[in-house]
N, C-alpha and C. Protein backbone atom coordinates (compact mmCIF):
# COMPACT_ATOMS: atom_id res chain seq x y z
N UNK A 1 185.71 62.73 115.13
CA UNK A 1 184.94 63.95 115.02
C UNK A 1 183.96 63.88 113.87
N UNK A 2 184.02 63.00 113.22
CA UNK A 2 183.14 62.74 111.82
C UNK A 2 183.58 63.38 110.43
N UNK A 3 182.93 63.16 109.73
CA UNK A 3 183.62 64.06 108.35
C UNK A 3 183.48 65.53 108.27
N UNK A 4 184.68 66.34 107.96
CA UNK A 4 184.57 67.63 107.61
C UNK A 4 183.51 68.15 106.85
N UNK A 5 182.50 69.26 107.58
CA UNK A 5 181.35 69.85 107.03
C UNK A 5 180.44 69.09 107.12
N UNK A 6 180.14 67.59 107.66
CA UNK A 6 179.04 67.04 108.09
C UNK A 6 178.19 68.00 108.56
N UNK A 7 178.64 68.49 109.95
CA UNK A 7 177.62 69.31 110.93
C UNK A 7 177.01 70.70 110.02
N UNK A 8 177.45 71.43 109.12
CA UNK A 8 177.57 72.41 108.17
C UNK A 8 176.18 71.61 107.44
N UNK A 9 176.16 70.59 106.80
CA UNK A 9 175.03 70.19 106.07
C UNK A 9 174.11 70.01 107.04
N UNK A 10 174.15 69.53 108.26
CA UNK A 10 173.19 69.30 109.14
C UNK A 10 172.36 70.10 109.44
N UNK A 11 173.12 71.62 109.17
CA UNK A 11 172.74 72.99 109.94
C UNK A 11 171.60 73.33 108.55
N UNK A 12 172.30 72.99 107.41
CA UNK A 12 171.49 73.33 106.04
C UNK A 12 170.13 72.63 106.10
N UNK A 13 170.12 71.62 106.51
CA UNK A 13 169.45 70.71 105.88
C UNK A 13 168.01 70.90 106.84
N UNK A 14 168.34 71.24 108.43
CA UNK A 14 167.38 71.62 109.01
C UNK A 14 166.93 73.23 108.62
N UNK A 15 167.71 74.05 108.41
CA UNK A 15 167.22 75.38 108.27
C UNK A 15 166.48 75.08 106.74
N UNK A 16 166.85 74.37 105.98
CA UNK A 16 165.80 74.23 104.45
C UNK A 16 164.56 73.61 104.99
N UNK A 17 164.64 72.50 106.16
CA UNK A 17 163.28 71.89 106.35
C UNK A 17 162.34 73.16 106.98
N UNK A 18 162.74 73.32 107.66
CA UNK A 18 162.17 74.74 108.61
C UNK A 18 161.54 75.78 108.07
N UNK A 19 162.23 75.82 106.56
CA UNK A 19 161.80 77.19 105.83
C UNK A 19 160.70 76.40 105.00
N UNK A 20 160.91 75.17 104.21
CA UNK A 20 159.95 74.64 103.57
C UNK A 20 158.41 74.45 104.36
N UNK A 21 158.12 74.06 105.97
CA UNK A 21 157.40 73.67 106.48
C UNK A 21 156.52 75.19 106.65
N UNK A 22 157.87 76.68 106.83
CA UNK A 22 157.46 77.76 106.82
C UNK A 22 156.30 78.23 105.73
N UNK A 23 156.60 77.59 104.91
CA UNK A 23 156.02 78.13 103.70
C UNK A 23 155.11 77.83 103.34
N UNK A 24 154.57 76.35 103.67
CA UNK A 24 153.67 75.30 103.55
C UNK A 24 152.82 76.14 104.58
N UNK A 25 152.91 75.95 106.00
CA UNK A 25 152.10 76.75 106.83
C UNK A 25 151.32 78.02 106.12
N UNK A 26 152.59 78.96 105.85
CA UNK A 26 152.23 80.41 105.47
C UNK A 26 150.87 80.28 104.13
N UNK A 27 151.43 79.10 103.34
CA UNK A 27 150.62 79.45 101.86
C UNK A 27 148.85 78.80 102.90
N UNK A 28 149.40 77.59 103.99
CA UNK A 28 147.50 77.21 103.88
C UNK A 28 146.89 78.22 104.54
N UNK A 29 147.58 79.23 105.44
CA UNK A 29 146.99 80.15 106.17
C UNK A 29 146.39 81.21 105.24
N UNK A 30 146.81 81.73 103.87
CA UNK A 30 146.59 82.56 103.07
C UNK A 30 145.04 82.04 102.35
N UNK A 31 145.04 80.75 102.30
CA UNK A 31 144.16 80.25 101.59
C UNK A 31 142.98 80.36 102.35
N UNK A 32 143.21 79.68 103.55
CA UNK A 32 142.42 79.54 104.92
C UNK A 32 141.63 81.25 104.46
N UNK A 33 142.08 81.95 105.29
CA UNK A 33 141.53 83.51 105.54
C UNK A 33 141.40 83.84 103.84
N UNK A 34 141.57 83.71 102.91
CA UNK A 34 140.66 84.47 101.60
C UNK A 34 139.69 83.84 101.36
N UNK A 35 139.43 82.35 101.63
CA UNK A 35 138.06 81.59 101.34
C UNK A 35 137.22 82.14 102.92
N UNK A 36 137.67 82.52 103.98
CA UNK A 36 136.82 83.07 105.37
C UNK A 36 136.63 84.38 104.99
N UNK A 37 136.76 85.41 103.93
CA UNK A 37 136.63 87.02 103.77
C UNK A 37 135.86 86.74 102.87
N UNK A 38 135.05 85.79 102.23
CA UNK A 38 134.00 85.67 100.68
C UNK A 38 132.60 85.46 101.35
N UNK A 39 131.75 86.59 100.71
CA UNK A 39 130.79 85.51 101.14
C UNK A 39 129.98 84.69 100.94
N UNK A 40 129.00 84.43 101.87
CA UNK A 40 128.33 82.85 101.92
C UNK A 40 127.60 83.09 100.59
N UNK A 41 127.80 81.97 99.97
CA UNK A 41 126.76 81.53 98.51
C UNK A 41 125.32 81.13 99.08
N UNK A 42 124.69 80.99 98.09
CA UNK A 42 124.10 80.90 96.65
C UNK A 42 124.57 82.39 96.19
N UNK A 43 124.79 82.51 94.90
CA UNK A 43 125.31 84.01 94.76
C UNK A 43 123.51 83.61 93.39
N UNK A 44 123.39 84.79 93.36
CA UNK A 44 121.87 84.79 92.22
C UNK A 44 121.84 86.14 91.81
N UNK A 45 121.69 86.36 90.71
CA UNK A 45 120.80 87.60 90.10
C UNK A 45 119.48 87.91 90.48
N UNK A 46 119.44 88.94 90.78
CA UNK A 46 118.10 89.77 91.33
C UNK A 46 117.59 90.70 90.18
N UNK A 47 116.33 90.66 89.81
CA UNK A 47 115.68 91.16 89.27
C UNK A 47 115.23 92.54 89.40
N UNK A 48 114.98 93.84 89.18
CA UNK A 48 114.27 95.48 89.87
C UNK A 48 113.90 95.60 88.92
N UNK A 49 113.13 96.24 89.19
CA UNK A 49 112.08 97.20 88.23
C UNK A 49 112.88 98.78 88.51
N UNK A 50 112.40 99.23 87.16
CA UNK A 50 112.72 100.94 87.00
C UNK A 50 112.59 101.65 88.46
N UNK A 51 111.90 101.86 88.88
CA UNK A 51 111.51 102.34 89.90
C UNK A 51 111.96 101.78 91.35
N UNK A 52 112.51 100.89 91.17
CA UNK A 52 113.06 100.38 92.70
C UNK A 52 114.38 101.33 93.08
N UNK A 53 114.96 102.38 92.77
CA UNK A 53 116.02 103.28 93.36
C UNK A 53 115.27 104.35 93.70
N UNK A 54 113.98 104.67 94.18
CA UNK A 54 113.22 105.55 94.16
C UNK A 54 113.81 105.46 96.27
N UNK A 55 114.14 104.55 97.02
CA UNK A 55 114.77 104.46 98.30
C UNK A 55 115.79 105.07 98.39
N UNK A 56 116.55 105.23 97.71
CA UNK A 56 117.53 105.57 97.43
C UNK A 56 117.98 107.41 97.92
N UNK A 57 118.86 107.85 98.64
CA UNK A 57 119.04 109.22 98.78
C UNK A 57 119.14 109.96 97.99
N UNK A 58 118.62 111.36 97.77
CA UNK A 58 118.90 112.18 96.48
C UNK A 58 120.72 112.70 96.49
N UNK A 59 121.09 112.52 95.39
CA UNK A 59 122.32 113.33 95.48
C UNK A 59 122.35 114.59 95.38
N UNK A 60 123.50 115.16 96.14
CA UNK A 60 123.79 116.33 96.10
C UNK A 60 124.36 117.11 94.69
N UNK A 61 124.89 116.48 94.09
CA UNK A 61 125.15 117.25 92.92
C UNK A 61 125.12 116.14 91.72
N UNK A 62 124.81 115.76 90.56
CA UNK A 62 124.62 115.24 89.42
C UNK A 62 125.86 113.96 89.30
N UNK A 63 127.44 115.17 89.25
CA UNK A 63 128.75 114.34 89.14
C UNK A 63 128.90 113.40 90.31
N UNK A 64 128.32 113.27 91.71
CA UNK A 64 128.40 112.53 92.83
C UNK A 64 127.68 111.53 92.85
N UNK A 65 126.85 110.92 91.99
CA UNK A 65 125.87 110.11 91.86
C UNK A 65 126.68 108.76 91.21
N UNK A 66 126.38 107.75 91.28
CA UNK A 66 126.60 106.28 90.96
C UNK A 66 125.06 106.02 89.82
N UNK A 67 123.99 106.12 90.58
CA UNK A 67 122.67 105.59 89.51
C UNK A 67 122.77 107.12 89.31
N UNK A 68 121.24 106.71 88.52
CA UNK A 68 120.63 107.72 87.60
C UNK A 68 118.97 107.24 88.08
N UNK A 69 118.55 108.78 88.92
CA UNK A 69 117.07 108.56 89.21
C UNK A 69 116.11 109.48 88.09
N UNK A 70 115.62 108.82 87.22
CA UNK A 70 114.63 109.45 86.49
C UNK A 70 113.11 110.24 86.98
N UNK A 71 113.13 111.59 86.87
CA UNK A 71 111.58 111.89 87.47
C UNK A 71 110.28 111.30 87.26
C-alpha cells in the first residue's frame, strides 16, 4: 500500500502547486489590466494663457466652482 501518509503529502503537494500557479496567474492578470486602464503616453505639460477658461461654463454659485474666472 506504500508508506503511511504518502497519499496525504501527495494531496498537499498538489493543492500547494495549484494555489501557487493560482497566484502567479492572479498577480499577472492584475498587472495586465492596471497597465490597460493608463493612458497612452507622451504625457507633456501644456501651456494656457489667462484667458483660456473663458470656454468654460459659468458656475452657479462661487463655492461650486473648481477654477476661478476673472472679469
Amino acid at each position: 500500500m506504500g508508506i503511511p501518509g504518502e497519499r496525504r503529502r501527495t494531496v498537499w503537494r498538489l493543492v500547494t502547486i495549484v494555489w501557487v500557479l493560482a497566484v502567479a496567474v492572479a498577480g499577472g492578470l492584475t498587472l495586465w489590466m492596471q497597465d490597460s486602464t493608463e493612458p497612452a503616453g507622451p504625457y507633456r505639460w501644456e501651456r494656457t494663457e489667462p484667458g483660456d477658461a473663458q470656454h468654460l461654463p459659468p458656475c452657479p454659485t462661487p463655492q461650486a466652482c473648481a477654477y476661478v474666472t476673472s472679469p
